[in-house]
C-alpha atoms as a PDB file:
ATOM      1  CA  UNK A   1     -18.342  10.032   1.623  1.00  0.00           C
ATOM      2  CA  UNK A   2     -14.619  10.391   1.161  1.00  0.00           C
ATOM      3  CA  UNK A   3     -13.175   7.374  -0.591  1.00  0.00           C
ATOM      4  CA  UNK A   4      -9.259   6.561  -0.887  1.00  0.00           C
ATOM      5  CA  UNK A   5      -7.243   4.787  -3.146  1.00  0.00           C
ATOM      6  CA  UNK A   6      -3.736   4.131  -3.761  1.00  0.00           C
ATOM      7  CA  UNK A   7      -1.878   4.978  -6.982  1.00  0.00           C
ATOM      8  CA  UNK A   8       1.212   6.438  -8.210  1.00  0.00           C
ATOM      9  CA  UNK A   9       2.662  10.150  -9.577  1.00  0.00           C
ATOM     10  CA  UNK A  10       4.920   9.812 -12.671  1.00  0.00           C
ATOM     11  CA  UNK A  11       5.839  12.425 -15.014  1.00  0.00           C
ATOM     12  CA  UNK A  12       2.629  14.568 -14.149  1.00  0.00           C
ATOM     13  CA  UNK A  13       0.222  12.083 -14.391  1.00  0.00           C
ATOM     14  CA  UNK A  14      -1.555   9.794 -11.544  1.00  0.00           C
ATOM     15  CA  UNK A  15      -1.314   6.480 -11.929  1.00  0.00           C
ATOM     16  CA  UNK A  16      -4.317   4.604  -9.667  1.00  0.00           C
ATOM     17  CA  UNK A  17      -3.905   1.051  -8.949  1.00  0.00           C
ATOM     18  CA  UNK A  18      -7.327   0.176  -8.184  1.00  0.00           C
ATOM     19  CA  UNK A  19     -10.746   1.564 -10.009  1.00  0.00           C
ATOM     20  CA  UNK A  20     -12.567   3.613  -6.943  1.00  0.00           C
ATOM     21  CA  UNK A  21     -15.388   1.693  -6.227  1.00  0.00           C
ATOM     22  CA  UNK A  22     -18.676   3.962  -7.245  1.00  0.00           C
ATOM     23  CA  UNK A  23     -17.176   6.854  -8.766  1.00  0.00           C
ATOM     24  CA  UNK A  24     -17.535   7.795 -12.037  1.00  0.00           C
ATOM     25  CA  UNK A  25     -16.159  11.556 -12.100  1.00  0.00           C
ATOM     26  CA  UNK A  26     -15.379  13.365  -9.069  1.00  0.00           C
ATOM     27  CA  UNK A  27     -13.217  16.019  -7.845  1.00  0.00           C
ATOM     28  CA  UNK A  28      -9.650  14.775  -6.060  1.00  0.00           C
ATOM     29  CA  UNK A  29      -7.489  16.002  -3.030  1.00  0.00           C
ATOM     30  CA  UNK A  30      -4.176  14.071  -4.109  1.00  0.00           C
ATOM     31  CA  UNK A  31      -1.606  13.825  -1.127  1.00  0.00           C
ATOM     32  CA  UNK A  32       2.043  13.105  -1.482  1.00  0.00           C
ATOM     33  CA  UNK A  33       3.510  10.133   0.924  1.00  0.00           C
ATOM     34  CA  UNK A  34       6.757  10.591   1.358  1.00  0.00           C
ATOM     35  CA  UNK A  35       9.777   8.246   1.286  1.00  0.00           C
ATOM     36  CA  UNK A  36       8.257   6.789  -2.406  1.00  0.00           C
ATOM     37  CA  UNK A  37       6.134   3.985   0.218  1.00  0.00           C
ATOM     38  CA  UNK A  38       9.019   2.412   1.981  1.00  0.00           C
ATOM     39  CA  UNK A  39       9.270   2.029   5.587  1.00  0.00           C
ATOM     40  CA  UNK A  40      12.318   3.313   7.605  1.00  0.00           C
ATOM     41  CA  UNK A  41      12.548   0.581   9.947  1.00  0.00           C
ATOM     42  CA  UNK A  42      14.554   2.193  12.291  1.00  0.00           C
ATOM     43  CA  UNK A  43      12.417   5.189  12.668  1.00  0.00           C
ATOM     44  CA  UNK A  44      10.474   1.943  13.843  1.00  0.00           C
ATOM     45  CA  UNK A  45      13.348   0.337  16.321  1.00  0.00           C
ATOM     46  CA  UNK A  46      14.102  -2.480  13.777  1.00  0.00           C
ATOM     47  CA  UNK A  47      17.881  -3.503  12.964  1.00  0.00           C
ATOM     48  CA  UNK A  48      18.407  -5.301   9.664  1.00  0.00           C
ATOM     49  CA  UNK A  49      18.814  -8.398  11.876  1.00  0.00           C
ATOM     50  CA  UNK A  50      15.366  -8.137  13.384  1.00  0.00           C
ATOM     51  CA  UNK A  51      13.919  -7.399   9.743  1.00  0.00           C
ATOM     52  CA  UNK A  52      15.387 -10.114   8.291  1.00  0.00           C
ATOM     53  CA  UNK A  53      13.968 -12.328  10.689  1.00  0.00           C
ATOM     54  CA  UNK A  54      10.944 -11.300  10.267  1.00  0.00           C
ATOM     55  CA  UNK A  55      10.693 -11.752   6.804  1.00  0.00           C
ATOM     56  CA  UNK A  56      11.553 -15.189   7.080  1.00  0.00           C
ATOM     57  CA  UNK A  57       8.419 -15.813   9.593  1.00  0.00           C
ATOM     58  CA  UNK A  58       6.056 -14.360   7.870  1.00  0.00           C
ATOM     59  CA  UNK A  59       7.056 -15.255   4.637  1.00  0.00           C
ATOM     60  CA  UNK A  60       5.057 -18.596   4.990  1.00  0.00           C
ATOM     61  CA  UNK A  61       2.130 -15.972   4.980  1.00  0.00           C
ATOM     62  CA  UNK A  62       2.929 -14.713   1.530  1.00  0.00           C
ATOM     63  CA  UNK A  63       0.862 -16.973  -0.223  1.00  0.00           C
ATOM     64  CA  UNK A  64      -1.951 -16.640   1.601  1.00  0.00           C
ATOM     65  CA  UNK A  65      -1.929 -12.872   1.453  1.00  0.00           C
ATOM     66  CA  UNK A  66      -1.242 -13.304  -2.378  1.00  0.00           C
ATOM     67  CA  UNK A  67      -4.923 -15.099  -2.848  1.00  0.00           C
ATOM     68  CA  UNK A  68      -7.193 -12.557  -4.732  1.00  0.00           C
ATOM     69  CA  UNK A  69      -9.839 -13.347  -2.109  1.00  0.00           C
ATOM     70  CA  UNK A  70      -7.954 -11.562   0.786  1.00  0.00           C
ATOM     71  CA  UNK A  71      -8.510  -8.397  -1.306  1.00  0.00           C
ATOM     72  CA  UNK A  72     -11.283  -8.188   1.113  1.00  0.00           C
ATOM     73  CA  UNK A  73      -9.522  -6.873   3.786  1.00  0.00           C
ATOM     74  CA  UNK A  74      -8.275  -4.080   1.931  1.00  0.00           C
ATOM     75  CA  UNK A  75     -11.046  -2.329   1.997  1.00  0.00           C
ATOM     76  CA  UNK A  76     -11.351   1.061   4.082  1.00  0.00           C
END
């Protein structure tokens, strides 16, 4: 079963932010994002106006999101 997990390339080394659950050695298929994980949002139709107002709704959210429980639903 294929199993994915973030992490980050830096001076020829990968940097994974989370342990892969139930792997102990195993061969990898590493796959460059580009853009360094930032979103273009007007690739997505979003002016800086719109953004910004969004960040201030949701950002009554951020501490919620920020509990270690939610970690739950970052599983894939």
């Amino acid at each position: 079963m294929l199993k994915s997990v973030e992490g980050i390339y830096r001076d020829g080394h990968i940097l994974l932010l989370e342990a892969p659950p139930g792997v102990g050695e195993s061969r990898v298929i590493v796959t460059f994002i580009p853009g360094g994980g930032t979103v273009d949002l007007r690739d997505r139709g979003i002016d800086e106006a719109q953004a910004a107002d969004l960040r201030a709704r949701l950002k009554s959210f951020a501490g919620d999101w920020d509990r270690p429980e939610m970690s739950a639903y970052d599983a894939r």
